[in-house]
C-alpha atoms as a PDB file:
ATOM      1  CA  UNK A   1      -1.132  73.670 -10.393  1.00  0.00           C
ATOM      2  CA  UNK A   2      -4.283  75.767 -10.158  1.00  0.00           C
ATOM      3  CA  UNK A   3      -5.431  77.875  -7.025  1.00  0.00           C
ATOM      4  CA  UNK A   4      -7.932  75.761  -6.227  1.00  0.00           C
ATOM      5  CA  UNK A   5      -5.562  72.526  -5.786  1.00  0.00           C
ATOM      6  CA  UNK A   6      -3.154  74.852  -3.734  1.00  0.00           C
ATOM      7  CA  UNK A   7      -5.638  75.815  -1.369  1.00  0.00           C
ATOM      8  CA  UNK A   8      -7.207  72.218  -0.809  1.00  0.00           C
ATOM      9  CA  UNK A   9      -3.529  71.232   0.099  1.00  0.00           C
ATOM     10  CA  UNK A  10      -2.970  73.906   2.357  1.00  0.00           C
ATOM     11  CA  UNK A  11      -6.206  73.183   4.273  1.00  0.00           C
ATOM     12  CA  UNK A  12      -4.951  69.957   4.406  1.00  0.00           C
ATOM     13  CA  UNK A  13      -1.706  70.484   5.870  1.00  0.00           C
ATOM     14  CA  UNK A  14      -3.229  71.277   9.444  1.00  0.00           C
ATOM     15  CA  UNK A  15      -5.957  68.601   9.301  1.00  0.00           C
ATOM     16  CA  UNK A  16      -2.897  65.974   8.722  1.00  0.00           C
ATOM     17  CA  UNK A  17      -0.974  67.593  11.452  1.00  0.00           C
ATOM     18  CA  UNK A  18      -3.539  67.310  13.445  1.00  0.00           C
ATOM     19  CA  UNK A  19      -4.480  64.157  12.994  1.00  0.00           C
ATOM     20  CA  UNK A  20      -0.388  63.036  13.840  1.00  0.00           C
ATOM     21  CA  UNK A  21      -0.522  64.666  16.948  1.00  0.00           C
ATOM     22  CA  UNK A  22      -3.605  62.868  17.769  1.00  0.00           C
ATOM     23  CA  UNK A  23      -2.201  58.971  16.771  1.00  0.00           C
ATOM     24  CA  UNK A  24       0.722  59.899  19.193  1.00  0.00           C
ATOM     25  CA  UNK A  25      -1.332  60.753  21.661  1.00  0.00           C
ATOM     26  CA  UNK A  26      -3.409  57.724  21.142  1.00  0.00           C
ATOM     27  CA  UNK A  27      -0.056  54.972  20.770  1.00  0.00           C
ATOM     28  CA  UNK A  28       1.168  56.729  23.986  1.00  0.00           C
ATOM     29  CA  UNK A  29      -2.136  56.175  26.321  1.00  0.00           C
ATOM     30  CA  UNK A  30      -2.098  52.063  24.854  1.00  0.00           C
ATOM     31  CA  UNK A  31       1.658  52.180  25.707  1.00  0.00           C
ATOM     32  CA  UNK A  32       1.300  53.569  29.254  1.00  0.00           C
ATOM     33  CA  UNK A  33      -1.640  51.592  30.071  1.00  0.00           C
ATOM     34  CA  UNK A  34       0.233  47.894  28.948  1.00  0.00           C
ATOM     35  CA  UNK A  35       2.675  49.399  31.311  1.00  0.00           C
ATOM     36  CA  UNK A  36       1.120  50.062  34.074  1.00  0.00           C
ATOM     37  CA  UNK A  37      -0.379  46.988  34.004  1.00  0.00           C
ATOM     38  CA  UNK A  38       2.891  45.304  33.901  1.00  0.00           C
ATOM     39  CA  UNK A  39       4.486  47.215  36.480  1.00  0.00           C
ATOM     40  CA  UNK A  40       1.187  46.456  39.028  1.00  0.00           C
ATOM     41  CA  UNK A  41       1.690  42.664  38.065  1.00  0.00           C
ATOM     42  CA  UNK A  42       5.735  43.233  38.864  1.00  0.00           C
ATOM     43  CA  UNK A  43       4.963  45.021  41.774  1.00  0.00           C
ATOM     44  CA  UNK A  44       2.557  42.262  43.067  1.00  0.00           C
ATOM     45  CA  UNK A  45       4.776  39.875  42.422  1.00  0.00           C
ATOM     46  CA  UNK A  46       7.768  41.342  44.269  1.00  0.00           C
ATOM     47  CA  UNK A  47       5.571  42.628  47.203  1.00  0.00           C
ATOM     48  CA  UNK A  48       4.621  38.896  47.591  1.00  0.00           C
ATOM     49  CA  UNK A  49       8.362  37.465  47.091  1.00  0.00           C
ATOM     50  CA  UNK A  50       9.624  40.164  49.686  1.00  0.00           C
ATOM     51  CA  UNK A  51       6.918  39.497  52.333  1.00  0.00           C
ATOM     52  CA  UNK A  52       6.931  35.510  52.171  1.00  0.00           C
ATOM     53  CA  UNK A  53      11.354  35.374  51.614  1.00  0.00           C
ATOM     54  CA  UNK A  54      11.768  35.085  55.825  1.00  0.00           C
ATOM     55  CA  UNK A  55       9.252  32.021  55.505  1.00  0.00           C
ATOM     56  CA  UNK A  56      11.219  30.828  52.340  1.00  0.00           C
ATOM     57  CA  UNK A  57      14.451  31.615  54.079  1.00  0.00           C
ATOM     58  CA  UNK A  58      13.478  29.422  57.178  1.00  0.00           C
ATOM     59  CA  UNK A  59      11.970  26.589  56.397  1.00  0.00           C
ATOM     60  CA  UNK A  60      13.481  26.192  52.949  1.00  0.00           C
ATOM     61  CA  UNK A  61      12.008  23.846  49.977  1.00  0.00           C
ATOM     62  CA  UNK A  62      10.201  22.307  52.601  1.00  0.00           C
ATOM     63  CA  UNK A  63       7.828  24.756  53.553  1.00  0.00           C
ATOM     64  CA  UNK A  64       6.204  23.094  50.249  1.00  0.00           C
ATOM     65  CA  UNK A  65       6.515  19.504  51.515  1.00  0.00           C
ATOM     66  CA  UNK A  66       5.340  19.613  55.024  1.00  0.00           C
ATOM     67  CA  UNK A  67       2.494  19.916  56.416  1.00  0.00           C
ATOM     68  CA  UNK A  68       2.876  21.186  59.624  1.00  0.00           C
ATOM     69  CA  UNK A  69       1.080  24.412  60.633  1.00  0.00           C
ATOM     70  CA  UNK A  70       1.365  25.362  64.105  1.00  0.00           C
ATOM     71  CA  UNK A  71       1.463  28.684  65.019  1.00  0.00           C
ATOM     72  CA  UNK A  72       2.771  27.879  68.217  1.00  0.00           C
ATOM     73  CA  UNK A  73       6.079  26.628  67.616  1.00  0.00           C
ATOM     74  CA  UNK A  74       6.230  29.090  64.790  1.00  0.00           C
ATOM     75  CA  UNK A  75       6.439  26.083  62.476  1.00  0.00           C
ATOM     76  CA  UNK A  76       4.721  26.464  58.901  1.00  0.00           C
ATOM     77  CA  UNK A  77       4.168  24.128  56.116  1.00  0.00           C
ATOM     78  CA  UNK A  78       2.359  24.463  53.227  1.00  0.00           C
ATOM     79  CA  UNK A  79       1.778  21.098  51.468  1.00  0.00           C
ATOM     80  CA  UNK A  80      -2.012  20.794  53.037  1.00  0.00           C
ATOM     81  CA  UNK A  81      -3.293  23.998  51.829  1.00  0.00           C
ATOM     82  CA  UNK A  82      -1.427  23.368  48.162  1.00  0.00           C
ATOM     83  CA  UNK A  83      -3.127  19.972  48.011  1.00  0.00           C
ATOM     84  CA  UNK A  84      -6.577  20.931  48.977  1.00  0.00           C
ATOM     85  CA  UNK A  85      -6.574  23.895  46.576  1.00  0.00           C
ATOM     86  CA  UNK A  86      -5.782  21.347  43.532  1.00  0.00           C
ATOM     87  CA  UNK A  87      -8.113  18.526  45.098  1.00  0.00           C
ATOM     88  CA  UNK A  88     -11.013  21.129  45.177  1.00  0.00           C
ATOM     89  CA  UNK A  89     -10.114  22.872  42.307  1.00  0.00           C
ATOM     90  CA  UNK A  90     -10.257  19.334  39.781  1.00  0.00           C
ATOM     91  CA  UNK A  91     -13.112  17.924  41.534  1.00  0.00           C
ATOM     92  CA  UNK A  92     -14.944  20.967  40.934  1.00  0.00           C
ATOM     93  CA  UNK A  93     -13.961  20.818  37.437  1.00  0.00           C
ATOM     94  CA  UNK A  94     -14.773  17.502  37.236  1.00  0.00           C
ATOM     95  CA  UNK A  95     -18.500  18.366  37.880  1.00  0.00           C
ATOM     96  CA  UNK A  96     -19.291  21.394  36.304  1.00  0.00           C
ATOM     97  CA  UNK A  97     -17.425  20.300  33.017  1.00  0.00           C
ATOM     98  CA  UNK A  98     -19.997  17.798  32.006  1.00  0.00           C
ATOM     99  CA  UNK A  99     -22.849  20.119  33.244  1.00  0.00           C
ATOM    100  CA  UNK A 100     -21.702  23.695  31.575  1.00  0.00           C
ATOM    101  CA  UNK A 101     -21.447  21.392  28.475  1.00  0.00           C
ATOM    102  CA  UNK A 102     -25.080  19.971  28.842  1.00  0.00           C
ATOM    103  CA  UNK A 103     -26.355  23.229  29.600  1.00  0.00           C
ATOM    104  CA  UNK A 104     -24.864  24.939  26.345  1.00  0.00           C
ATOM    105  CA  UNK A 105     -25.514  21.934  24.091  1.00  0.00           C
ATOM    106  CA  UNK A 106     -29.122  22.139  25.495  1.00  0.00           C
ATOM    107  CA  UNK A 107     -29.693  25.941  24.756  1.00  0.00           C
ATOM    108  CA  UNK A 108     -27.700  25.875  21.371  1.00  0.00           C
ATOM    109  CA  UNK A 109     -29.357  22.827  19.562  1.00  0.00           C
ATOM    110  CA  UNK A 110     -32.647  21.651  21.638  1.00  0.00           C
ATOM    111  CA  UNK A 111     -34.542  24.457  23.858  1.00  0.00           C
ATOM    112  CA  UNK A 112     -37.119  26.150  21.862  1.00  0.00           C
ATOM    113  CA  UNK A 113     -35.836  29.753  20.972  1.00  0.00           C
ATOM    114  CA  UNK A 114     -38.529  31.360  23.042  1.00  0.00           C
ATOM    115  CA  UNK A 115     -37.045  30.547  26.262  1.00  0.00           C
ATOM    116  CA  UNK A 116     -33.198  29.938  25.981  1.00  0.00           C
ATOM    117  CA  UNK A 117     -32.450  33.119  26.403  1.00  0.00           C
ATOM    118  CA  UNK A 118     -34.624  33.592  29.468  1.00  0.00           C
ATOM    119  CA  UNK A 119     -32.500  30.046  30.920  1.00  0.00           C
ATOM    120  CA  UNK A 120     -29.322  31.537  29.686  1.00  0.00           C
ATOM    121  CA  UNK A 121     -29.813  34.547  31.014  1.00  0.00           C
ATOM    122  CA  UNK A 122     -31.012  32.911  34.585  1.00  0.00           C
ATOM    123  CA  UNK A 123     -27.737  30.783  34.405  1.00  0.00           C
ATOM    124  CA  UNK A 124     -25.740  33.677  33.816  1.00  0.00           C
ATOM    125  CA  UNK A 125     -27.017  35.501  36.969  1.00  0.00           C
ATOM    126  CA  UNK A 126     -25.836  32.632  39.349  1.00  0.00           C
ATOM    127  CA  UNK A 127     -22.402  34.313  38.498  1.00  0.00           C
ATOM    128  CA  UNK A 128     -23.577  36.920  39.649  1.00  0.00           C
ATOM    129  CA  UNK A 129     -24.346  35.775  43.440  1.00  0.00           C
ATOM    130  CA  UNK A 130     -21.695  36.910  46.386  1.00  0.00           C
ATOM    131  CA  UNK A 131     -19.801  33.905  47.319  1.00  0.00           C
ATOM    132  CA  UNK A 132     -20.083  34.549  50.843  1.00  0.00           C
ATOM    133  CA  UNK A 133     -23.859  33.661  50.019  1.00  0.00           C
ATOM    134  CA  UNK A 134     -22.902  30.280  48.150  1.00  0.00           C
ATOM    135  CA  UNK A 135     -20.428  29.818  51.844  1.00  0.00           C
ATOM    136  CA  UNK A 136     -23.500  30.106  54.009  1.00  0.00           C
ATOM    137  CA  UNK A 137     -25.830  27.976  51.854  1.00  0.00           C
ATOM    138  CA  UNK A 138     -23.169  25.201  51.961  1.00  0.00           C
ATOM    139  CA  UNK A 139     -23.043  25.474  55.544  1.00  0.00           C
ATOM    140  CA  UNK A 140     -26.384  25.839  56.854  1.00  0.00           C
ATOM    141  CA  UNK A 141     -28.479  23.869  53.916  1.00  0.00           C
ATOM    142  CA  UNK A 142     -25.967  21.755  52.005  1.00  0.00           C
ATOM    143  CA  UNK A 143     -23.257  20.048  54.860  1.00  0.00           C
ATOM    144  CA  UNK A 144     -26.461  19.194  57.103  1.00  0.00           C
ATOM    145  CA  UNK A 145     -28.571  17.701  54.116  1.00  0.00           C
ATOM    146  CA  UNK A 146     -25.497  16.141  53.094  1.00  0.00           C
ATOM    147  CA  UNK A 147     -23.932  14.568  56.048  1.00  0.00           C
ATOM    148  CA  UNK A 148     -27.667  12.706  56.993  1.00  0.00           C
ATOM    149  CA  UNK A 149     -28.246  11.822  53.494  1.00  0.00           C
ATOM    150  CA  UNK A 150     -24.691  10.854  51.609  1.00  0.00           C
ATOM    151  CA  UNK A 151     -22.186  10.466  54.879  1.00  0.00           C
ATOM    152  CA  UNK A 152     -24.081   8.441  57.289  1.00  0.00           C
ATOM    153  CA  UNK A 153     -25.624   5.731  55.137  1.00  0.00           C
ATOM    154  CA  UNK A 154     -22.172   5.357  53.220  1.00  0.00           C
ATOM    155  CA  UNK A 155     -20.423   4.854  56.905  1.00  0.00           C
ATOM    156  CA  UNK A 156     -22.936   2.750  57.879  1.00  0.00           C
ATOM    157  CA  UNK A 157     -22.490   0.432  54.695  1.00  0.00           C
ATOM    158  CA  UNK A 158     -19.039   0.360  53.359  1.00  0.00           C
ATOM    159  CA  UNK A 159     -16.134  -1.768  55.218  1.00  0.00           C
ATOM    160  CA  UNK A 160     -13.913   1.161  56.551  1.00  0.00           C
ATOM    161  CA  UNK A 161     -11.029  -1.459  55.639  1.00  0.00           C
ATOM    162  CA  UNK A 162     -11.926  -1.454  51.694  1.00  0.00           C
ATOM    163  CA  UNK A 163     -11.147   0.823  48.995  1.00  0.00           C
ATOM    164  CA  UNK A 164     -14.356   2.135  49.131  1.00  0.00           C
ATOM    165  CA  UNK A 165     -14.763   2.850  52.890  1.00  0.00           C
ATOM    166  CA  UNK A 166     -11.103   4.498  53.285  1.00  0.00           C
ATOM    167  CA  UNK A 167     -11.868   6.878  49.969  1.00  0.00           C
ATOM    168  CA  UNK A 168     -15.326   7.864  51.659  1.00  0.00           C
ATOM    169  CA  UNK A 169     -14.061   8.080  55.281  1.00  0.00           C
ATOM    170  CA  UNK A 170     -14.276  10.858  57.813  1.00  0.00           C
ATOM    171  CA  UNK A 171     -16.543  12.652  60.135  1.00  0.00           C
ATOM    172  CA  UNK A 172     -20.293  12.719  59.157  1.00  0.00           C
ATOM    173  CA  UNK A 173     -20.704  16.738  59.901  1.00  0.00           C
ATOM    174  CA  UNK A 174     -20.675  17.443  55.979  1.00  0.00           C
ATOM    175  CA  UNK A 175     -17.710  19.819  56.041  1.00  0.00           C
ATOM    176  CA  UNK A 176     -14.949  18.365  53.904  1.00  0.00           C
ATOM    177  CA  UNK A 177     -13.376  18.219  50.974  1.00  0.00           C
ATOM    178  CA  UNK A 178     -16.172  17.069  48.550  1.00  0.00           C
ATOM    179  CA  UNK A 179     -18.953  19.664  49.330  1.00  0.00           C
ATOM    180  CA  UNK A 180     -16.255  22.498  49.393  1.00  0.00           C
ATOM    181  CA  UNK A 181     -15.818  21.203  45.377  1.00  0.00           C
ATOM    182  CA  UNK A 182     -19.837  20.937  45.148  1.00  0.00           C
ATOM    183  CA  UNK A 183     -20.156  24.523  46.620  1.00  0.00           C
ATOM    184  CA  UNK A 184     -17.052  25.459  43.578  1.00  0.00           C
ATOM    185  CA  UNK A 185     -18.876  23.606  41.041  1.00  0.00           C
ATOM    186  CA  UNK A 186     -21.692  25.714  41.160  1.00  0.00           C
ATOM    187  CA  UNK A 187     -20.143  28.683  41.413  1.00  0.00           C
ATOM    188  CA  UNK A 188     -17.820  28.095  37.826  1.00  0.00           C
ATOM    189  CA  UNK A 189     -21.006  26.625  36.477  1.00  0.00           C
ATOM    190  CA  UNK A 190     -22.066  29.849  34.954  1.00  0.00           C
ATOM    191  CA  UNK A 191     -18.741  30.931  33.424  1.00  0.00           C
ATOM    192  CA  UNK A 192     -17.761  28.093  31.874  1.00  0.00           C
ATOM    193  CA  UNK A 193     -21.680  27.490  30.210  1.00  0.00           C
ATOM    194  CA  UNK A 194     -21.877  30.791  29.390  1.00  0.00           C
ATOM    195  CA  UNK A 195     -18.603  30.716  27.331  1.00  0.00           C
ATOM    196  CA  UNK A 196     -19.347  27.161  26.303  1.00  0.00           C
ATOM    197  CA  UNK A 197     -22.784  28.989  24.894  1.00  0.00           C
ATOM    198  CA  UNK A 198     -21.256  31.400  23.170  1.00  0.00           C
ATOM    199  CA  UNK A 199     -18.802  29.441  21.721  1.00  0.00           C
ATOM    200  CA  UNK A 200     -21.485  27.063  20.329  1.00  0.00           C
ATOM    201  CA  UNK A 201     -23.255  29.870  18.368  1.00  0.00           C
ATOM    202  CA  UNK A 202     -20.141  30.811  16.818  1.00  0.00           C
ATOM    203  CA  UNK A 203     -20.266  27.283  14.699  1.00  0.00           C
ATOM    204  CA  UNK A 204     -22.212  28.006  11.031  1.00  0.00           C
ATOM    205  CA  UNK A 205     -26.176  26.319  11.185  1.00  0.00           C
ATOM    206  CA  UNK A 206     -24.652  25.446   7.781  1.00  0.00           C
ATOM    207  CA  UNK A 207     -22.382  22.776   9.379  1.00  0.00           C
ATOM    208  CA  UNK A 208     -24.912  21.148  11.508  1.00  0.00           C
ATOM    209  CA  UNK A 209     -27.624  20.785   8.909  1.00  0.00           C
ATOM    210  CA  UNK A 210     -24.855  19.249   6.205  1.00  0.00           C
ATOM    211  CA  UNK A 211     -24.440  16.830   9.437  1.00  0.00           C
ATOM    212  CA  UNK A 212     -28.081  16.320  10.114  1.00  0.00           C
ATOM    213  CA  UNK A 213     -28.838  15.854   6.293  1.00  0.00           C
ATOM    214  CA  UNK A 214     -26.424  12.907   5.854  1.00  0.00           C
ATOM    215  CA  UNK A 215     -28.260  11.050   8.851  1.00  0.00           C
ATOM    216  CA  UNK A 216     -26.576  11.904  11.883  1.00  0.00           C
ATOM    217  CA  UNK A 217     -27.910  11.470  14.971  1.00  0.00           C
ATOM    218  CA  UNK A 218     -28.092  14.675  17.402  1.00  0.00           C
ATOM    219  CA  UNK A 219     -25.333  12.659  19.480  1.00  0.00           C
ATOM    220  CA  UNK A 220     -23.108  12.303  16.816  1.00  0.00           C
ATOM    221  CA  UNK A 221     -23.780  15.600  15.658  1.00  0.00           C
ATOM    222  CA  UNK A 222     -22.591  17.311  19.125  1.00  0.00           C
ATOM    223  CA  UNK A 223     -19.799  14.583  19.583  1.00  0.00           C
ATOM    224  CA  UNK A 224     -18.032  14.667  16.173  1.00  0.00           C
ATOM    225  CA  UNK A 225     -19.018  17.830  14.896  1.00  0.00           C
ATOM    226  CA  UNK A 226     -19.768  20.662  17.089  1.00  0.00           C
ATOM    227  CA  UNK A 227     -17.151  19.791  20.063  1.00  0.00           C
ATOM    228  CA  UNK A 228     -14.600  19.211  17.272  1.00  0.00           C
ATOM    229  CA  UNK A 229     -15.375  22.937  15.951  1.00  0.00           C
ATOM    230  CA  UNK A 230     -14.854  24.492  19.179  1.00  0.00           C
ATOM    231  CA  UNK A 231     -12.165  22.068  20.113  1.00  0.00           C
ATOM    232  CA  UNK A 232      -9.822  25.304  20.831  1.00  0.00           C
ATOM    233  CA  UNK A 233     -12.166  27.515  22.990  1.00  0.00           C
ATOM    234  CA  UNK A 234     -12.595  24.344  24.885  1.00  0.00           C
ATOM    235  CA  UNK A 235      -9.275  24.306  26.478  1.00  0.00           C
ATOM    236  CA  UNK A 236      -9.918  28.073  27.301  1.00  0.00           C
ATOM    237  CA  UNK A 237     -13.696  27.510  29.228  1.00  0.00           C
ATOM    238  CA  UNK A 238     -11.818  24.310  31.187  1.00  0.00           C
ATOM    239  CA  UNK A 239      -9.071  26.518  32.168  1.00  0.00           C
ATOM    240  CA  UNK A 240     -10.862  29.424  32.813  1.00  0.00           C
ATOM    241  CA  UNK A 241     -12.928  27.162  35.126  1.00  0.00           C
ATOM    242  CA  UNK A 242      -9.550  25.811  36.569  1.00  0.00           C
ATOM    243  CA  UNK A 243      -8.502  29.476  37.617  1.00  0.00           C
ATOM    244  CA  UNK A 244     -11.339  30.547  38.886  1.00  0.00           C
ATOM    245  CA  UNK A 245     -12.080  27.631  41.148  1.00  0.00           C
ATOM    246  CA  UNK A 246      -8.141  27.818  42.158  1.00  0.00           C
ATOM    247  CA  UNK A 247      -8.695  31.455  43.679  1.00  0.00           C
ATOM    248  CA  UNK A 248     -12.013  31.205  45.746  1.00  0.00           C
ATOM    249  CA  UNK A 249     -12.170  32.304  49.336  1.00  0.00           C
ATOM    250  CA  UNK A 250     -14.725  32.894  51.248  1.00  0.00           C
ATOM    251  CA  UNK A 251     -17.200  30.160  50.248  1.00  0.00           C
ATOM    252  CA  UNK A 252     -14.537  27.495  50.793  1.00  0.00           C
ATOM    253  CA  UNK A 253     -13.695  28.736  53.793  1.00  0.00           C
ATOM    254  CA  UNK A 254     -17.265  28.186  55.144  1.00  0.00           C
ATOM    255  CA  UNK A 255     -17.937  24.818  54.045  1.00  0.00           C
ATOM    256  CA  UNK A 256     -14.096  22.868  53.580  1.00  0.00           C
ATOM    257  CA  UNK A 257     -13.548  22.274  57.506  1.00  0.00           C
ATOM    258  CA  UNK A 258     -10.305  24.428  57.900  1.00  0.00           C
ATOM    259  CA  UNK A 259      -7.990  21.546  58.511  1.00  0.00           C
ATOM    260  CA  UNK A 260      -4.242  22.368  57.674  1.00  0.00           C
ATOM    261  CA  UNK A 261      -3.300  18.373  57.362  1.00  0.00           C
ATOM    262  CA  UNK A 262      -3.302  15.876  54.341  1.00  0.00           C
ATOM    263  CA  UNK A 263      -6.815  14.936  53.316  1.00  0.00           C
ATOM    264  CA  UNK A 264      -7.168  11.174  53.417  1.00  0.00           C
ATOM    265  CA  UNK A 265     -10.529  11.011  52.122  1.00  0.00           C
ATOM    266  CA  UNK A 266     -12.969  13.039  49.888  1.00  0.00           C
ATOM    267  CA  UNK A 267     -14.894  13.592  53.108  1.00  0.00           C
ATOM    268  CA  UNK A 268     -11.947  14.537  54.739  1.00  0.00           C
ATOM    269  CA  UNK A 269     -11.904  18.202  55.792  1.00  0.00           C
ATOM    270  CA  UNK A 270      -8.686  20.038  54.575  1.00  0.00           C
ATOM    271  CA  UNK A 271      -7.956  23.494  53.655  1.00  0.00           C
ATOM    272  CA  UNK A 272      -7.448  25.784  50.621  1.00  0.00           C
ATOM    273  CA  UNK A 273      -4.416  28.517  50.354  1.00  0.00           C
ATOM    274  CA  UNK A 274      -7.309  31.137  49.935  1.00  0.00           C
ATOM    275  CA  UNK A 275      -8.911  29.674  53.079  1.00  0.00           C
ATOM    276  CA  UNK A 276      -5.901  29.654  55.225  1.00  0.00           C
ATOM    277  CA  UNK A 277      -5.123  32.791  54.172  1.00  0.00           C
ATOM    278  CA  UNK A 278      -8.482  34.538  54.964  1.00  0.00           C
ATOM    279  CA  UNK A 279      -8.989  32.440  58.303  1.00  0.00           C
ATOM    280  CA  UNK A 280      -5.361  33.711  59.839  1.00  0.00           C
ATOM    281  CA  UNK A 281      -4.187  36.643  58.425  1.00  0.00           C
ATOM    282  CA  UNK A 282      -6.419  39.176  60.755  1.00  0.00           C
ATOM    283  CA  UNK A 283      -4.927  36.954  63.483  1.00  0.00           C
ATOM    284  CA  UNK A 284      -1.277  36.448  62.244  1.00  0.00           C
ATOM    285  CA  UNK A 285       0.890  38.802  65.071  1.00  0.00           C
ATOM    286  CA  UNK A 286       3.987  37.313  64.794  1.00  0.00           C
ATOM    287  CA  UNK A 287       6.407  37.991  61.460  1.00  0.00           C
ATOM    288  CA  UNK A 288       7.167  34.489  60.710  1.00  0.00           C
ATOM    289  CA  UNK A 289       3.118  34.102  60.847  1.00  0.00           C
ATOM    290  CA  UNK A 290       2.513  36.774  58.584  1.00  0.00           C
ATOM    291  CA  UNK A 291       5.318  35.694  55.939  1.00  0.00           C
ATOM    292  CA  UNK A 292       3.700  32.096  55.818  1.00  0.00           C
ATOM    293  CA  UNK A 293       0.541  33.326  54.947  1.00  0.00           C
ATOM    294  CA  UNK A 294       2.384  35.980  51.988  1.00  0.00           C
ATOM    295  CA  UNK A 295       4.467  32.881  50.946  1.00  0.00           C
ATOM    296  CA  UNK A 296       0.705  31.271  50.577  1.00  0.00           C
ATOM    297  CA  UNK A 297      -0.068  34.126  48.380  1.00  0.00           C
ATOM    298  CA  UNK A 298       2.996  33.764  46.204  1.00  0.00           C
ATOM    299  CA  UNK A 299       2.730  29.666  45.729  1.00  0.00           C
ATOM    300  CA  UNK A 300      -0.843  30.334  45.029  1.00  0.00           C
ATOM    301  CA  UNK A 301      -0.035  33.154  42.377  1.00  0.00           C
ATOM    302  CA  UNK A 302       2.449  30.554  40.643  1.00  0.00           C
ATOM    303  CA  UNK A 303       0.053  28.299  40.452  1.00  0.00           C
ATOM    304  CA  UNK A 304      -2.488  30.560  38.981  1.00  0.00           C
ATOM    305  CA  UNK A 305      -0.049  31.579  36.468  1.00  0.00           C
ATOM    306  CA  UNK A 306       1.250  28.090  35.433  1.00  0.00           C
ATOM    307  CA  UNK A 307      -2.373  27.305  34.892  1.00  0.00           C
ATOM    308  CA  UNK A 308      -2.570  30.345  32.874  1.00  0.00           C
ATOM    309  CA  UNK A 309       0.569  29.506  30.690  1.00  0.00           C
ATOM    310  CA  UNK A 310      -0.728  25.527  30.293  1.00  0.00           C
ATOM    311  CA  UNK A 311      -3.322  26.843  28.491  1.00  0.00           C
ATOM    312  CA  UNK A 312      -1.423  29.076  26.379  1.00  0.00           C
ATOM    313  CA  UNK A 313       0.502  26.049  25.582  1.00  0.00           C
ATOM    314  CA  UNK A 314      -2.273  24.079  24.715  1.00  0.00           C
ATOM    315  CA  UNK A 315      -3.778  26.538  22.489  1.00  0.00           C
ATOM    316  CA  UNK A 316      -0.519  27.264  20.660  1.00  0.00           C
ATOM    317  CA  UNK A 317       0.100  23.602  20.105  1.00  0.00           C
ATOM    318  CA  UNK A 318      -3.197  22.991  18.438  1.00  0.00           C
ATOM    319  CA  UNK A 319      -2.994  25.442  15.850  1.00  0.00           C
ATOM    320  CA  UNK A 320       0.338  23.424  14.906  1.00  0.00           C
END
């Protein structure tokens, strides 16, 4: 072995030692970060089981059955606000889904290139609008608009003893059920077109062409093509949709009518667990109050989370 080849190893003894030092240092920031996330999620989760057990410990499994809420008797149920937070949260998918969809398709394969990105970029920044602001819209512009125009003329026509007139009863002041999904429609709108968007792109022009080239219509091509190339990331968009609609607060709150009962009707008003929650907690002053509304917080974590893990199921399942 010549000098030269011992000192080039020798210089590279440190530089190695170095760099060993630095890849522990590296695996142990990763490590501590995964967890401390997973002892904040622990920690949430325990805070949550501690503060809502006295509610749990009272009023049993049916404290997810009933739907009593009266503060007065001390008397909590929480079957209305677990009803009107799935209600909302699939109408409002039920709306946006079709739209986010158009809106993608419509940027990806038919707006001229020189303004889909301004539109996508415009669609994006709805997203980006407090939903407090969304909450006072619905109120002030959207329940008065749509208790003249939808509410009245359907109460005035339908036989409130048909199918029709019992799904579209309630009182004409435009705060119910259905606008509180409206108000959530538009507010997942840009997430799930956005991801719908990008997901889109992500499909080779090769693919479409070979599609357009052996006659297919622009229908077909989206229908039995495109969707069925993104078929995955679809199940992702609807259920990041889902999660998102199952959390919001404040905008509900303004619009949904704050009624802790069973809605009848999809112009009943009802009640979210993110509504009840921010409506009574600043007035909650008795302990079996305040563990109702934590116990809210817990069912409505669970819920996230088994929307969270449906998905996961979903996803794993079509890879198989």
């Amino acid at each position: 072995m010549t000098a030269t080849t011992m000192d080039i190893e020798t210089a590279s003894q440190p530089a190695r030692g170095q760099g060993a030092a630095g890849e522990m240092i590296f695996r142990t920031l990763c490590f501590s970060a995964a967890t401390l996330l997973m002892a904040a999620l622990a920690g949430v989760v325990v805070s949550l089981a501690i503060g809502g057990w006295p509610a749990f410990r009272q009023f049993g499994i049916g404290f997810l059955f009933s739907s009593e809420w009266n503060p007065v008797t001390e008397v909590y149920g929480a079957a209305g606000p677990i009803v009107g937070t799935i209600v909302t949260s699939i109408l409002a998918l039920v709306i946006a889904l079709p739209l986010a969809l158009g809106v993608s398709v419509f940027l990806v394969e038919f707006c001229p290139r020189r303004i889909s990105r301004p539109i996508a970029i415009a669609v994006e920044l709805l997203a980006g609008i407090p939903s407090i602001v969304y909450g006072m819209w619905g109120l002030f512009v959207l329940a008065p608009w749509f208790a003249l125009h939808i509410q009245m003329p359907l109460l005035m026509d339908l036989d409130p003893n048909g199918l029709l007139g019992q799904l579209f009863a309630g009182i004409p002041n435009g705060a119910n059920i259905f606008t509180a999904s409206m108000i959530l429609a538009i507010m997942i709108l840009p997430y799930m077109s956005a991801v719908f968007r990008e997901l889109l792109l992500t499909i080779p022009s090769q693919v479409r062409e070979a599609a357009y080239g052996l006659g297919s219509t622009s229908f077909e091509v989206v229908a039995q093509v495109m969707l069925p190339y993104v078929r995955r990331g679809t199940v992702g968009v609807i259920m990041l949709g889902l999660g998102r609609a199952l959390g919001e607060t404040m905008a509900v709150t303004f619009i949904i009518g704050n009624s802790h009962g069973f809605p009848h009707s999809l112009f009943d008003s009802g009640s979210t667990i993110a509504s009840t929650i921010a409506n009574e907690f600043a007035e909650a002053t008795s302990d079996m109050h305040t563990s109702a509304l934590v116990a809210l917080g817990l069912v409505l974590f669970l819920l996230t989370f088994a929307v969270l893990a449906t998905a996961r199921a979903l996803l794993a399942s079509d890879k198989h």
